[in-house]
Protein backbone atom coordinates (compact mmCIF):
# COMPACT_ATOMS: atom_id res chain seq x y z
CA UNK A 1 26.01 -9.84 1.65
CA UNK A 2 24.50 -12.14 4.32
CA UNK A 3 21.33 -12.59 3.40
CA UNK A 4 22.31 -13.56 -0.31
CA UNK A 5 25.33 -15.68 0.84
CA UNK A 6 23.84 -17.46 3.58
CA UNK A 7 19.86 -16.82 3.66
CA UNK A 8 19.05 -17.21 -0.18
CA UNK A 9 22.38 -18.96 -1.08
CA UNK A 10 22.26 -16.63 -4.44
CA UNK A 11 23.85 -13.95 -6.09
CA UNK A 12 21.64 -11.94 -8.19
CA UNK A 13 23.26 -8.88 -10.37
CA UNK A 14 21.87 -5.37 -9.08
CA UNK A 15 21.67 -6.92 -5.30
CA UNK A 16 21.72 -4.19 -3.62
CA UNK A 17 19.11 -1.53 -5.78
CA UNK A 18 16.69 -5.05 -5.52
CA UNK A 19 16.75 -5.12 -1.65
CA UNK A 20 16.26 -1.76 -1.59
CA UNK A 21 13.38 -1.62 -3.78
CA UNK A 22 11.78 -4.68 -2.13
CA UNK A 23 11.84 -2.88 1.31
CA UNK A 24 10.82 0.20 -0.35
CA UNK A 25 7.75 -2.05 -1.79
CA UNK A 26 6.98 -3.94 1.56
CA UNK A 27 6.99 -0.05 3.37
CA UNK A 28 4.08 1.19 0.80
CA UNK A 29 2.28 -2.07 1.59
CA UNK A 30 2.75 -1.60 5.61
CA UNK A 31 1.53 2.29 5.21
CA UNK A 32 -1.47 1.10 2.78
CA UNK A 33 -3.13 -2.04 5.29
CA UNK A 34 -4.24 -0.54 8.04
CA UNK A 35 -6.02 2.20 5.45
CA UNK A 36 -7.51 -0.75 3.90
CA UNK A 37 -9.09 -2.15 7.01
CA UNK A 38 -10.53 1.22 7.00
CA UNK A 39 -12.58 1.18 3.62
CA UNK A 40 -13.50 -2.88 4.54
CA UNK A 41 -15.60 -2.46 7.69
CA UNK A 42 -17.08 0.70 5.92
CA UNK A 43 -17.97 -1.16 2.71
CA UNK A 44 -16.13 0.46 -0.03
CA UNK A 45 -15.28 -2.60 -1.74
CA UNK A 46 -16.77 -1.83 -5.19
CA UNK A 47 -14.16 1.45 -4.74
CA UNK A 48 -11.15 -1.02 -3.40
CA UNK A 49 -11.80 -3.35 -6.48
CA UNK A 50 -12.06 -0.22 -8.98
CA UNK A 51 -8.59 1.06 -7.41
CA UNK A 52 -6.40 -2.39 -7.42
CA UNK A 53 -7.77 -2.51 -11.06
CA UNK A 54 -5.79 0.70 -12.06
CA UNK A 55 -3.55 0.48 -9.37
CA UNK A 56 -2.53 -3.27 -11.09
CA UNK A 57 -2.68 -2.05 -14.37
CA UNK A 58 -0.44 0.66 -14.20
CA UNK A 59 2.25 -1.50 -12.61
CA UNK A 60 1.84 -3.92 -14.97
CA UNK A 61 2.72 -1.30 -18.00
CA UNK A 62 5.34 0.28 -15.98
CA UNK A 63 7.14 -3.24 -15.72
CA UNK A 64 6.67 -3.92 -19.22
CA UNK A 65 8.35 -0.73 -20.13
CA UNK A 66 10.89 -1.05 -17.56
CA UNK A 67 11.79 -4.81 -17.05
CA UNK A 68 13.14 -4.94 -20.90
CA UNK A 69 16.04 -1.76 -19.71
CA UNK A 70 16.25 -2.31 -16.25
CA UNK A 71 15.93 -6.16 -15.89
CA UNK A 72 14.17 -6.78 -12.31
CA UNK A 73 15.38 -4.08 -10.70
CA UNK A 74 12.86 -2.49 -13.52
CA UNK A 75 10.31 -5.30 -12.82
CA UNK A 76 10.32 -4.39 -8.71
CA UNK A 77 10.07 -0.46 -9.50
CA UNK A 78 6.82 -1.13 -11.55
CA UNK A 79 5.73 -3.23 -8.45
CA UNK A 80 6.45 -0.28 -6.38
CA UNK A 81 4.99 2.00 -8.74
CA UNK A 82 1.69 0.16 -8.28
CA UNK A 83 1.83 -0.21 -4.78
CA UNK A 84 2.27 3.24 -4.37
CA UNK A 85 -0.38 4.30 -6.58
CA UNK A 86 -2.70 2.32 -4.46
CA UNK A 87 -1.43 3.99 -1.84
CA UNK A 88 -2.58 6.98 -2.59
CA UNK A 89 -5.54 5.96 -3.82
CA UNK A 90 -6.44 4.14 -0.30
CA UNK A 91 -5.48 6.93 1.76
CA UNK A 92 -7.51 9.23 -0.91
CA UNK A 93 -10.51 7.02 -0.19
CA UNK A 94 -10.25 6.75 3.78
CA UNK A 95 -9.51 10.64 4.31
CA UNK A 96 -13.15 10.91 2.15
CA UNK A 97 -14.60 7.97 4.81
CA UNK A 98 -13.29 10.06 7.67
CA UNK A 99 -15.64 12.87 6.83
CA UNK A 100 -18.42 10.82 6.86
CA UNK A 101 -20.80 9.54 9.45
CA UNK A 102 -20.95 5.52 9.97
CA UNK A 103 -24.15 4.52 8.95
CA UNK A 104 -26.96 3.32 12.03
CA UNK A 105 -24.40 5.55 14.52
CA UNK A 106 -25.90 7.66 17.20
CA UNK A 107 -24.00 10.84 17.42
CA UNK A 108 -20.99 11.21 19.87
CA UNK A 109 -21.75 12.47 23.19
CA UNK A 110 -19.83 14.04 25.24
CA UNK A 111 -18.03 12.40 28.36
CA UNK A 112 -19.15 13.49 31.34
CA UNK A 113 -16.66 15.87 33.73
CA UNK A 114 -14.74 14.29 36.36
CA UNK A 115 -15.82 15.66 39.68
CA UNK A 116 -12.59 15.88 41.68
CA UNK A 117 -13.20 16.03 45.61
């Protein structure tokens, strides 16, 4: 009630399921950065461009399908539908990464033992 009365000086219909969604939405997108950061400084990007394409196309058809019954509460689940889907999709693509060698990397070696006196 505070944030709509006071912050946004609103009052939107389906207040509650909104909020909810939205922090549902900004969650996803928390989970899926630091994966991203992952597939950047390994140079995926052609991958990362391929999978917001889908990923943005999907939501898009899921809030055209769900805004007209829903209203926005269908609009922000088609949001979260997308963000989730690239999600998945990110953390698909960095698990993949994890298995393989950095390009121009020596190979690990091991630390040497600590000597205690």
């Amino acid at each position: 009630d505070w944030l709509f009365a006071v912050v946004l000086h609103k009052a939107f219909a389906q207040r509650d399921s909104l909020l909810l969604l939205w922090a549902c939405v900004v969650l996803v997108a928390a989970l899926r950065d630091p994966l991203l950061h992952v597939l950047v400084v390994r140079r995926r990007l052609a991958e990362l461009t391929a999978l917001t394409l889908a990923s943005a196309m999907a939501a898009t058809a899921c809030i055209l399908c769900a805004a007209p019954r829903w209203g926005a509460a269908g609009a922000v689940s088609g949001v979260l539908v997308g963000e989730a889907l690239n999600l998945l999709g990110v953390l698909t693509l960095a698990l993949r990464e994890a298995r393989i060698p950095f390009p121009n990397t020596p190979p690990a070696e091991a630390a040497p033992a600590l000597e205690l006196p």
